[in-house]
N, C-alpha and C. Protein backbone atom coordinates (compact mmCIF):
# COMPACT_ATOMS: atom_id res chain seq x y z
N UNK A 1 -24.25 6.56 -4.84
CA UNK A 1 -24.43 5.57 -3.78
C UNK A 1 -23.07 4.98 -3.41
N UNK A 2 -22.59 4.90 -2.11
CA UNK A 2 -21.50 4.41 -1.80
C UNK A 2 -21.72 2.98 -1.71
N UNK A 3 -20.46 2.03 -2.01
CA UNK A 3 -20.47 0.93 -1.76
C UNK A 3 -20.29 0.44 -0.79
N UNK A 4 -20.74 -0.85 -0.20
CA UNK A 4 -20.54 -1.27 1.18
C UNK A 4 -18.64 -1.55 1.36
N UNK A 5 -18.47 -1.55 2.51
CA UNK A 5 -16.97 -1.76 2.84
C UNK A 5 -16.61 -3.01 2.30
N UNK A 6 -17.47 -4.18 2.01
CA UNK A 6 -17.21 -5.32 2.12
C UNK A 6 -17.20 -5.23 0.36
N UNK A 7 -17.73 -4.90 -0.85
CA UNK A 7 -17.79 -4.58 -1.44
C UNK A 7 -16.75 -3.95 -2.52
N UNK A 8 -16.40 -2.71 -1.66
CA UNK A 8 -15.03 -1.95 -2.05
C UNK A 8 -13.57 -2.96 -2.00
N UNK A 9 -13.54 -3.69 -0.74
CA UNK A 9 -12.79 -4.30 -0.18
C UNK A 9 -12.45 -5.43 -1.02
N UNK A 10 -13.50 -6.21 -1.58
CA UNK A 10 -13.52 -7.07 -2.94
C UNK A 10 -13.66 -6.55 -3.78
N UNK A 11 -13.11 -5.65 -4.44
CA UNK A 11 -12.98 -5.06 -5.50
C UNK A 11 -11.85 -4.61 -5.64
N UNK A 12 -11.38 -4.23 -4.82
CA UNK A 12 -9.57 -3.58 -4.49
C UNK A 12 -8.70 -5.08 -4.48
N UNK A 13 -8.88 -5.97 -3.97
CA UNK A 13 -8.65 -7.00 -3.73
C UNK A 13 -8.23 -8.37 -5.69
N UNK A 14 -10.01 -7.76 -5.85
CA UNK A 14 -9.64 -8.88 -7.43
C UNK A 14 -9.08 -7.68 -8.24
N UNK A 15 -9.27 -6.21 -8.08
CA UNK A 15 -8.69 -5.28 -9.39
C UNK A 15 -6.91 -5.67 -8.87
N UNK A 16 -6.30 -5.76 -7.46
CA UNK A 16 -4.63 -6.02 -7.55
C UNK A 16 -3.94 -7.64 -7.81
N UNK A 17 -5.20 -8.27 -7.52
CA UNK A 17 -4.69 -9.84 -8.28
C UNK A 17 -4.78 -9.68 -9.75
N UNK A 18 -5.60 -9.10 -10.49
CA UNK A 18 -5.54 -9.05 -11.69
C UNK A 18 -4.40 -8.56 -12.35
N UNK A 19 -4.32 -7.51 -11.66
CA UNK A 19 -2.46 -6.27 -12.36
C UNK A 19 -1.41 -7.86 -11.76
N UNK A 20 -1.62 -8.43 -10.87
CA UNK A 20 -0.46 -9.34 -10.44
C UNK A 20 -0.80 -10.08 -11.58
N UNK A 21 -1.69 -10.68 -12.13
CA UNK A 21 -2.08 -12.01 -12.60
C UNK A 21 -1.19 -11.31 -14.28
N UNK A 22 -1.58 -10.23 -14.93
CA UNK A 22 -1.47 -9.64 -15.78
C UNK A 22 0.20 -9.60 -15.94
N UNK A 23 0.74 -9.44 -14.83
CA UNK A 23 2.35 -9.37 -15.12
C UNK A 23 3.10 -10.75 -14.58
N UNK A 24 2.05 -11.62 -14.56
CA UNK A 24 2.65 -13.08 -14.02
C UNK A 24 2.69 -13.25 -15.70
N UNK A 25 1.48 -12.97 -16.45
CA UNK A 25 1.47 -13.70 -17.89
C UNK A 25 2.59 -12.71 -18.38
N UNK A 26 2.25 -11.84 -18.39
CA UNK A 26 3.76 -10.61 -19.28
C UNK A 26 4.98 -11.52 -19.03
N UNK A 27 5.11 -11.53 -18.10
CA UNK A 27 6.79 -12.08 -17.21
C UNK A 27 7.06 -13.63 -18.04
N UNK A 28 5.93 -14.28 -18.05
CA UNK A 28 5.94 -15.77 -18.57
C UNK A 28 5.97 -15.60 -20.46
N UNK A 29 5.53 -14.80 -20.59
CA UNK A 29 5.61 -14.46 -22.26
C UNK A 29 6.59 -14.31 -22.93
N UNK A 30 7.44 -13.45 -21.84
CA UNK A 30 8.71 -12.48 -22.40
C UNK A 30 10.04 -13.55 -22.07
N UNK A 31 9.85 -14.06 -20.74
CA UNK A 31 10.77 -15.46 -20.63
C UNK A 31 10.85 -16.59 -21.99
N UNK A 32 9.30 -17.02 -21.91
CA UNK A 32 9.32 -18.05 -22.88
C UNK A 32 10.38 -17.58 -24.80
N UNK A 33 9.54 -16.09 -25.08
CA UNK A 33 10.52 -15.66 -26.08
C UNK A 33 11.75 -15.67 -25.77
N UNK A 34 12.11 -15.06 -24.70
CA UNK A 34 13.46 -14.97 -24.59
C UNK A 34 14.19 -15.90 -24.56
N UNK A 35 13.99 -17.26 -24.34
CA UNK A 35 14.50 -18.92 -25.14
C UNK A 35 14.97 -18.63 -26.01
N UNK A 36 14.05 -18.56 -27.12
CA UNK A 36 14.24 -18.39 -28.76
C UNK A 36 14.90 -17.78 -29.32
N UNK A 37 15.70 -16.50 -28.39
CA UNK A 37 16.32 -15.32 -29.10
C UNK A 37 17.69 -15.42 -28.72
N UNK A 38 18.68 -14.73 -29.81
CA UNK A 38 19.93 -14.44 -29.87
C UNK A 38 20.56 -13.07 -29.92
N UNK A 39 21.63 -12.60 -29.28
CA UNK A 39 22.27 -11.66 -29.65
C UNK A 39 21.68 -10.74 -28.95
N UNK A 40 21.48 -9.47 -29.92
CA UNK A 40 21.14 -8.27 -29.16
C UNK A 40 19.82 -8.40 -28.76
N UNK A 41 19.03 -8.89 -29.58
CA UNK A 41 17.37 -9.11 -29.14
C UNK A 41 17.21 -10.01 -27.77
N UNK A 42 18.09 -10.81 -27.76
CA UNK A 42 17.81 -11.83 -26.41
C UNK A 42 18.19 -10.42 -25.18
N UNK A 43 19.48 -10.22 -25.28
CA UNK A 43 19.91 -8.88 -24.71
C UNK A 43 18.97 -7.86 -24.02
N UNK A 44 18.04 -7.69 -25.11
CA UNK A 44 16.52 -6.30 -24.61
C UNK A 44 15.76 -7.27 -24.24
N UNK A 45 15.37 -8.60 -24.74
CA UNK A 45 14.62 -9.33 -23.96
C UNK A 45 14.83 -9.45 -22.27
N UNK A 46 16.18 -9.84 -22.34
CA UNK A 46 16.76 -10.18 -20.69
C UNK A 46 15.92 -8.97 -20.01
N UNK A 47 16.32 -7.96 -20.58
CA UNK A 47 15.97 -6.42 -19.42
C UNK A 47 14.22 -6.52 -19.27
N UNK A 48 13.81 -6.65 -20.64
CA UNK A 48 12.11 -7.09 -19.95
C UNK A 48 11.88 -7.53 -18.57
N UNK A 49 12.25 -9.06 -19.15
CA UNK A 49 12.12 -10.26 -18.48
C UNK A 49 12.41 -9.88 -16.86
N UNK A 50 13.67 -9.06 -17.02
CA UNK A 50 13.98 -8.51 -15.27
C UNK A 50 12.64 -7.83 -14.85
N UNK A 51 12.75 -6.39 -15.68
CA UNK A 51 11.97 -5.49 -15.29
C UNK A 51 10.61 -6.02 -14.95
N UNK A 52 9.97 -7.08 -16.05
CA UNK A 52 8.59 -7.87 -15.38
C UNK A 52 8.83 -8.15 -14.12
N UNK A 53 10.16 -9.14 -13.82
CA UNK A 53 10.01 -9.84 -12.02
C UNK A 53 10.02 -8.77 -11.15
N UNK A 54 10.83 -7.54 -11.50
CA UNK A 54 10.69 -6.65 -10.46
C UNK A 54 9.58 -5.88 -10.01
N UNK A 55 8.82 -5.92 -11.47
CA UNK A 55 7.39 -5.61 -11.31
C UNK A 55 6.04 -6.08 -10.57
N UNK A 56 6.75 -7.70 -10.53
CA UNK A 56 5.81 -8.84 -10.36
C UNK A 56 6.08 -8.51 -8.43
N UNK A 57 7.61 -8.16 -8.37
CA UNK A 57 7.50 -8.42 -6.71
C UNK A 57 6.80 -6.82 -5.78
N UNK A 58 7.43 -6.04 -7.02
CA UNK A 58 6.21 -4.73 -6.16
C UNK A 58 4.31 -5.02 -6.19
N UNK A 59 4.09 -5.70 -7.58
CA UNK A 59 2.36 -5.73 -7.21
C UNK A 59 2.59 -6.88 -6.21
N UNK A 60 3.02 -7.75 -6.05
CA UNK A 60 2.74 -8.84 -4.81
C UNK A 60 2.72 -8.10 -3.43
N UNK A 61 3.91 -7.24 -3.67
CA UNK A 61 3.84 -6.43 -2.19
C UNK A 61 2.72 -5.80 -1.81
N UNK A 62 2.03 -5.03 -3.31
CA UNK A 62 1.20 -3.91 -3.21
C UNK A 62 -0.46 -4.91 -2.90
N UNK A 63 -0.37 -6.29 -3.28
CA UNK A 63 -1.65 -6.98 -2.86
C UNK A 63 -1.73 -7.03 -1.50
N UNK A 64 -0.41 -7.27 -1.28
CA UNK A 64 -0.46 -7.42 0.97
C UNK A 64 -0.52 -6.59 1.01
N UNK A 65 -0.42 -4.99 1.09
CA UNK A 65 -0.61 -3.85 1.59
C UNK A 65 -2.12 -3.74 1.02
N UNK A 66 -2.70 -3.60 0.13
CA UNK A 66 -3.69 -3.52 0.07
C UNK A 66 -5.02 -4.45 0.65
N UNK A 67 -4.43 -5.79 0.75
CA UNK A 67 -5.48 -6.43 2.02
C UNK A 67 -4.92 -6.31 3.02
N UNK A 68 -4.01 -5.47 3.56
CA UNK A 68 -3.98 -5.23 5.06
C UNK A 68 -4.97 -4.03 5.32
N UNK A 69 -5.01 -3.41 4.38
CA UNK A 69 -5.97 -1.59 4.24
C UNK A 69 -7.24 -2.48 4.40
N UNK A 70 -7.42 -3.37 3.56
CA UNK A 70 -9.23 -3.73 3.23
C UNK A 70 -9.54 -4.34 4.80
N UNK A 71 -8.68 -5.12 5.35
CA UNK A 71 -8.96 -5.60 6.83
C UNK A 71 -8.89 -4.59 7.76
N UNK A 72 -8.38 -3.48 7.62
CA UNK A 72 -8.39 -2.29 8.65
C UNK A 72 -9.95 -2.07 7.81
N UNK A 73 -10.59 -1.79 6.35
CA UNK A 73 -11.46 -0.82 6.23
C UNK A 73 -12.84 -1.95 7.22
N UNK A 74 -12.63 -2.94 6.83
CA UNK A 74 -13.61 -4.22 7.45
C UNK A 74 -14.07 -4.29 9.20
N UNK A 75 -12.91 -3.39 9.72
CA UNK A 75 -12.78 -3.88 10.46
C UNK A 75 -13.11 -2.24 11.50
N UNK A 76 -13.28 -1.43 10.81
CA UNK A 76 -13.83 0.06 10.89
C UNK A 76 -12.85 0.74 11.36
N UNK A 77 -11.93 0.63 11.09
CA UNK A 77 -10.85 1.74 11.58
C UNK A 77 -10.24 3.07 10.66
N UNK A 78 -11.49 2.98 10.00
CA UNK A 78 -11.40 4.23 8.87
C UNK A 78 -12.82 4.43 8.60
N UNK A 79 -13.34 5.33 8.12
CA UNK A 79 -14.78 5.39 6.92
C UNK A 79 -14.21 5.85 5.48
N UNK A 80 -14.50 5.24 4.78
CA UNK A 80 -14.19 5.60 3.08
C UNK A 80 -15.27 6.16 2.78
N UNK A 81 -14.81 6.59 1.66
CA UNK A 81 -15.82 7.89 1.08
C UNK A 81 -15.71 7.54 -0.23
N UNK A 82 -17.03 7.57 -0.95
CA UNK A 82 -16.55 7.49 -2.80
C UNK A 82 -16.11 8.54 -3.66
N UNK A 83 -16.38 10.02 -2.97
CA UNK A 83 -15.46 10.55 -4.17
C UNK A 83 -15.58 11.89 -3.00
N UNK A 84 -14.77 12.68 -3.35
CA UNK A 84 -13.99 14.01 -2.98
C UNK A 84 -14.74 14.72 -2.12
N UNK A 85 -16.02 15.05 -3.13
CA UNK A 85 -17.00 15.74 -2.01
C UNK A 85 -17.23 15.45 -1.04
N UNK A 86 -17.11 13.93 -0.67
CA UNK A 86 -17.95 14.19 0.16
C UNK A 86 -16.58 14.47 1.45
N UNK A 87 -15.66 14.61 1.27
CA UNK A 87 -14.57 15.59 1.90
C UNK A 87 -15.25 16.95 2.50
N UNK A 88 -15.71 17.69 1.83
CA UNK A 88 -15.93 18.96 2.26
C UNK A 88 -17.13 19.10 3.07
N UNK A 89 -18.01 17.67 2.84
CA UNK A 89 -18.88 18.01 3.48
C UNK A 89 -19.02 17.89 5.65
């Protein structure tokens, strides 16, 4: 059974706030340690800590691109399909 557009659309929507929400806490975890630490460990911490924000600003991007898709799917300028087959058909 396919899901309604409106449906899919909230679902794509809370599954990319979640990966955002998920590397807002990573990013805030690895900062907060990285206070505490010295030397070489603060060092590999720092590169986390980057690599989280840089992470944090591609899923932010990837949430606006993905509710710009869900307002095109809402808005019928596509039909989605739930899985492959129904490609061929």
């Amino acid at each position: 059974m396919m899901d309604s557009v409106g449906e899919k659309g909230s679902r794509l929507l809370d599954e990319t706030a979640q990966l955002c929400d998920l590397l807002r806490m990573a990013h805030g975890t690895a900062h907060r340690m990285q206070q505490d630490l010295h030397g070489d460990i603060y060092d590999k911490t720092s590169e986390v800590v980057t690599q989280l924000h840089d992470l944090r600003v591609v899923c932010n991007n990837l949430f606006d691109e993905v509710a710009k898709e869900v307002g095109e799917m809402e808005s019928g300028e596509y039909e989605i399909r739930s899985d492959a087959a129904s490609d061929r058909q």
